[in-house]
C-alpha atoms as a PDB file:
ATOM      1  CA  UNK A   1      10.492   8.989  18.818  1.00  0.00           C
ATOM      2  CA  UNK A   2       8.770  10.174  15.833  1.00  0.00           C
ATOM      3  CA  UNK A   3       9.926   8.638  12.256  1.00  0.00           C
ATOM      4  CA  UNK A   4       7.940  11.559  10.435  1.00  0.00           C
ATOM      5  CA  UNK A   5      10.242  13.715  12.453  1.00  0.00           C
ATOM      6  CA  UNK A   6      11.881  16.918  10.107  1.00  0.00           C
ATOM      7  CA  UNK A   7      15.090  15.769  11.635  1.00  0.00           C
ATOM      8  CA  UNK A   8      14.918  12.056  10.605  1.00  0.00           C
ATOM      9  CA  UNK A   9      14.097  13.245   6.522  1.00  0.00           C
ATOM     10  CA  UNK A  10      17.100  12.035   4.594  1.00  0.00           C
ATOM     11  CA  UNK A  11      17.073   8.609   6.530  1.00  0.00           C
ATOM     12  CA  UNK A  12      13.540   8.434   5.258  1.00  0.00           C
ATOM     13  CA  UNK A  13      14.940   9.226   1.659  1.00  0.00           C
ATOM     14  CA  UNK A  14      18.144   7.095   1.859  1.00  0.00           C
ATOM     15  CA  UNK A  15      16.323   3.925   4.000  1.00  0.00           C
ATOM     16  CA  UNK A  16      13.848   3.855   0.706  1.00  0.00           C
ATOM     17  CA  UNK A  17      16.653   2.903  -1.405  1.00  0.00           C
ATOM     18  CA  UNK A  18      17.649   0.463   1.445  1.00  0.00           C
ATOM     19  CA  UNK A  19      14.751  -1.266   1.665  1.00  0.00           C
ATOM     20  CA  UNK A  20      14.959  -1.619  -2.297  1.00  0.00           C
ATOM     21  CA  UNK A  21      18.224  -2.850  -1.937  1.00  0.00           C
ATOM     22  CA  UNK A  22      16.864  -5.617   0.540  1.00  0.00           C
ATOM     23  CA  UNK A  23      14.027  -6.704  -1.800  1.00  0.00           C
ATOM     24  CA  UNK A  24      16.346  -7.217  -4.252  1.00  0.00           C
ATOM     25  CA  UNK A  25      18.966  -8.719  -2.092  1.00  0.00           C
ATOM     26  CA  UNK A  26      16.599 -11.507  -0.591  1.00  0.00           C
ATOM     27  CA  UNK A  27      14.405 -11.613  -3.809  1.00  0.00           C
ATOM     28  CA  UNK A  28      17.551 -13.262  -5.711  1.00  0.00           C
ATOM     29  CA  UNK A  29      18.029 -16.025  -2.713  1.00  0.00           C
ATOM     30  CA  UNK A  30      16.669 -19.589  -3.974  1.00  0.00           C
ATOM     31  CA  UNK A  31      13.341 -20.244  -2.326  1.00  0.00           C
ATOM     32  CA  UNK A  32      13.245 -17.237  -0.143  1.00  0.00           C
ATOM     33  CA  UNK A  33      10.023 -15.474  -2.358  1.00  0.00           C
ATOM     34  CA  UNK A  34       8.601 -19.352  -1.951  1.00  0.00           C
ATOM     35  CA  UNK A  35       9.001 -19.044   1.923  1.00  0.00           C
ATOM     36  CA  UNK A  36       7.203 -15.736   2.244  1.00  0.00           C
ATOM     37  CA  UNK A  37       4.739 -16.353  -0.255  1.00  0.00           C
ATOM     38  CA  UNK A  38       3.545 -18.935   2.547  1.00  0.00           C
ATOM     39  CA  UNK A  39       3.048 -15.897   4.529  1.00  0.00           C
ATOM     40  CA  UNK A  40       1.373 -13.746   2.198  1.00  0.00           C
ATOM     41  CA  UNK A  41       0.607 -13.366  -1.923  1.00  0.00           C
ATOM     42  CA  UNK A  42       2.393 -11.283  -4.217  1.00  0.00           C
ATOM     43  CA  UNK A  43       0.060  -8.935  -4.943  1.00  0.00           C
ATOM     44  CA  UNK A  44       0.257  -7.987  -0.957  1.00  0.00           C
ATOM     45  CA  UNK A  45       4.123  -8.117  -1.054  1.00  0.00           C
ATOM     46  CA  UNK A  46       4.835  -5.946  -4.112  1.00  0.00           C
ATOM     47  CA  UNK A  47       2.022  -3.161  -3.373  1.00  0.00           C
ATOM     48  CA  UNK A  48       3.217  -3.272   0.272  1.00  0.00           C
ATOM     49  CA  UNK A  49       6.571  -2.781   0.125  1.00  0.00           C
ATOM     50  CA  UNK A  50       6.202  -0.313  -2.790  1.00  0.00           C
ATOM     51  CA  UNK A  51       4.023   1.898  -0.995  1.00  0.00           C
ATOM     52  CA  UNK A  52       6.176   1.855   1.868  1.00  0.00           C
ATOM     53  CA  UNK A  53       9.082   2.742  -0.306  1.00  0.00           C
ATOM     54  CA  UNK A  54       6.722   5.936  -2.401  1.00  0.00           C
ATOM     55  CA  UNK A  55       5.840   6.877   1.707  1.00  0.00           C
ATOM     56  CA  UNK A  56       9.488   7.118   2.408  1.00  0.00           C
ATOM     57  CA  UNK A  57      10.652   8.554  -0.720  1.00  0.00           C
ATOM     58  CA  UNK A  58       7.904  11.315  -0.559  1.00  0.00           C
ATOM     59  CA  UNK A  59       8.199  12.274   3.337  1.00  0.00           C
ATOM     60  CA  UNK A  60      12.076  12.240   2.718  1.00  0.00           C
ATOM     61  CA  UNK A  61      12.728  14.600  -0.114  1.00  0.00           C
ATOM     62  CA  UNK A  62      13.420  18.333  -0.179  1.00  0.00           C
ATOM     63  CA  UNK A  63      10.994  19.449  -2.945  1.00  0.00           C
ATOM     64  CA  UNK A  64       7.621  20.935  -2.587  1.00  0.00           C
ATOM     65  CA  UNK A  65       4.598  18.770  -1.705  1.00  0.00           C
ATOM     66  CA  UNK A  66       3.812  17.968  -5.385  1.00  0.00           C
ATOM     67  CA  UNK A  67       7.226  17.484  -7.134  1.00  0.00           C
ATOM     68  CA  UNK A  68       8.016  15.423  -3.892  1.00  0.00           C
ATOM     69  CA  UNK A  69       5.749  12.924  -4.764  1.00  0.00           C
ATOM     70  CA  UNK A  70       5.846  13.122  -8.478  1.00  0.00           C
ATOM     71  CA  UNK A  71       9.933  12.566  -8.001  1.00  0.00           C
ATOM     72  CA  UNK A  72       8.382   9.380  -5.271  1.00  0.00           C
ATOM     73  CA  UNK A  73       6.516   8.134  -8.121  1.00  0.00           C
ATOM     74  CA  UNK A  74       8.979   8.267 -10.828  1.00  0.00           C
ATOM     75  CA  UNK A  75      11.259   6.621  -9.008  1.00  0.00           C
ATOM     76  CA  UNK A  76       9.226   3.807  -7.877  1.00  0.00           C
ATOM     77  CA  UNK A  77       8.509   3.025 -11.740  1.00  0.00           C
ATOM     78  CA  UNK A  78      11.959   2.965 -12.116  1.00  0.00           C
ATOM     79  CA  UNK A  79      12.757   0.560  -9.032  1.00  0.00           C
ATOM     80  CA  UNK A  80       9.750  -1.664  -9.851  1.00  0.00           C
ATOM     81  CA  UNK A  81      10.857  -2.227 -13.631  1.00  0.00           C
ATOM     82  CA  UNK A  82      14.096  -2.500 -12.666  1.00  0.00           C
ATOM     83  CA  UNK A  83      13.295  -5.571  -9.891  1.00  0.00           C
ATOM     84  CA  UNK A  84      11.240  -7.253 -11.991  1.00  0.00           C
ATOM     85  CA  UNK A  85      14.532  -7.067 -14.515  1.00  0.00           C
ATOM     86  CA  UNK A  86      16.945  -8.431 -11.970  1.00  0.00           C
ATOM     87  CA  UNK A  87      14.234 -11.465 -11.303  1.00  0.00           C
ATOM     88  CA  UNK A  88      14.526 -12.615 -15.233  1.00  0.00           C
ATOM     89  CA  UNK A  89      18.025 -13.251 -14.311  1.00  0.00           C
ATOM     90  CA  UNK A  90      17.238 -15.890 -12.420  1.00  0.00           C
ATOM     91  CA  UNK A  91      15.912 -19.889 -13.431  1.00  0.00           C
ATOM     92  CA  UNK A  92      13.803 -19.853 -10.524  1.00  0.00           C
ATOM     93  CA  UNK A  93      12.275 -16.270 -10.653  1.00  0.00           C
ATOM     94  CA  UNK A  94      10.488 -14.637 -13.184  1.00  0.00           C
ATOM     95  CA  UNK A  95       9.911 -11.419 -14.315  1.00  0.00           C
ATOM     96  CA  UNK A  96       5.996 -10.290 -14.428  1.00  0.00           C
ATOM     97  CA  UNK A  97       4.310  -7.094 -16.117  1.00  0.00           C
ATOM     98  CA  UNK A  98       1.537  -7.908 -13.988  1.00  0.00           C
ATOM     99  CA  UNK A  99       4.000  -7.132 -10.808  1.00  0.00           C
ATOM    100  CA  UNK A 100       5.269  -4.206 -12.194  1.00  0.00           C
ATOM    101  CA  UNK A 101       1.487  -2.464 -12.643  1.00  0.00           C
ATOM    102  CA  UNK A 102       1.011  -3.703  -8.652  1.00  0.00           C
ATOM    103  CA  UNK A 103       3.944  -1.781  -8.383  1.00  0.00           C
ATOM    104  CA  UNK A 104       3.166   1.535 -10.096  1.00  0.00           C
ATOM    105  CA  UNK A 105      -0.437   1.192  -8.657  1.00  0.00           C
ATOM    106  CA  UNK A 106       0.345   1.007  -5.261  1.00  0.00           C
ATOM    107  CA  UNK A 107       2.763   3.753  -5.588  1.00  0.00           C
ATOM    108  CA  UNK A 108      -0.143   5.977  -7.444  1.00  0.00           C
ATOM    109  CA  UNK A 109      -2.443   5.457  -4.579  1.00  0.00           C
ATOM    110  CA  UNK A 110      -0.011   6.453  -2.162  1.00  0.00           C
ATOM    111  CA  UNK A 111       1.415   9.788  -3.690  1.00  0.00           C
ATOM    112  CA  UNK A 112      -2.904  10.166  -3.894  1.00  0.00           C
ATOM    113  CA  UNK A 113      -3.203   9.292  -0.127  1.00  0.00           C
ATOM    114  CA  UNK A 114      -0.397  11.546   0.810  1.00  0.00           C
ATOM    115  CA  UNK A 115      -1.088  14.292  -1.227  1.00  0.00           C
ATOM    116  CA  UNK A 116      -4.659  14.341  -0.572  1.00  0.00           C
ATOM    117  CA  UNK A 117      -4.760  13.845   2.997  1.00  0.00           C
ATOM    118  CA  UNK A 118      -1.504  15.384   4.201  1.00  0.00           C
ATOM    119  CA  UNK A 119      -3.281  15.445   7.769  1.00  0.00           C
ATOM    120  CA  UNK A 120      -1.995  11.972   8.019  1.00  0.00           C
ATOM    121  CA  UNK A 121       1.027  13.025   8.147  1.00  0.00           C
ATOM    122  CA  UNK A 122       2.677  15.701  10.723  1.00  0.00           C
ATOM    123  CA  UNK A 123       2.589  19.712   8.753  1.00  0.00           C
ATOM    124  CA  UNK A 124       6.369  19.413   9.411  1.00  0.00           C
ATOM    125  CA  UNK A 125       6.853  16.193   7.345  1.00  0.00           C
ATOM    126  CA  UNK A 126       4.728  17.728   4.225  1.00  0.00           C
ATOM    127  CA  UNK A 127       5.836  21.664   4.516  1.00  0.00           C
ATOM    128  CA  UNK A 128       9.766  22.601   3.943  1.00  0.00           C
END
């Protein structure tokens, strides 16, 4: 089974926003960013699972190769601000600028990875 399959492109779209969901989700649990910090920094976590998320959101839209990840992009600034929002809710969370530029960075050197090496990726996944 191939996840970069054509056939599998909307769950790649749709599981981004899942996987946002979850870091938001388990994010606002007391101690839970404490526990996994043990496993590995911030920095690793936030430009990790954002790049995942720009990989997704780029391989899963419609759009041609360039507004794909432009549209990936743009919507990972979004998500990123909007985390670090959600985390100055809470007492024991805080929200960071500094996170948010891991964020946007990680993102940027995807959409660059993917959009300058599409032989990473199967033609299918990058061609409509």
């Amino acid at each position: 089974m191939n996840p970069f399959a054509p056939r599998y492109r909307s769950h790649r779209f749709y599981g981004a926003f899942l996987l946002y969901f979850l870091i938001l989700v388990l994010g606002s649990v007391p101690h839970a960013r404490a526990e996994i910090g043990n496993i590995a920094s911030g920095i690793v976590l936030h430009a990790g699972a954002y790049s995942l998320i720009t990989t997704l959101l780029a391989t899963g839209s419609r759009k041609n190769q360039w507004a794909r990840l432009l549209q990936a992009f743009t919507i990972v600034l979004i998500m990123g601000a909007a985390d670090e929002y959600v985390q100055s809710f809470f007492a024991y969370r805080h929200a960071a600028v500094f996170d948010w530029l891991v964020d946007c960075g990680a993102s940027l050197i995807t959409v660059f990875v993917i959009g300058y090496w599409p032989k990473l990726f199967d033609k299918n996944v990058l061609d409509m």
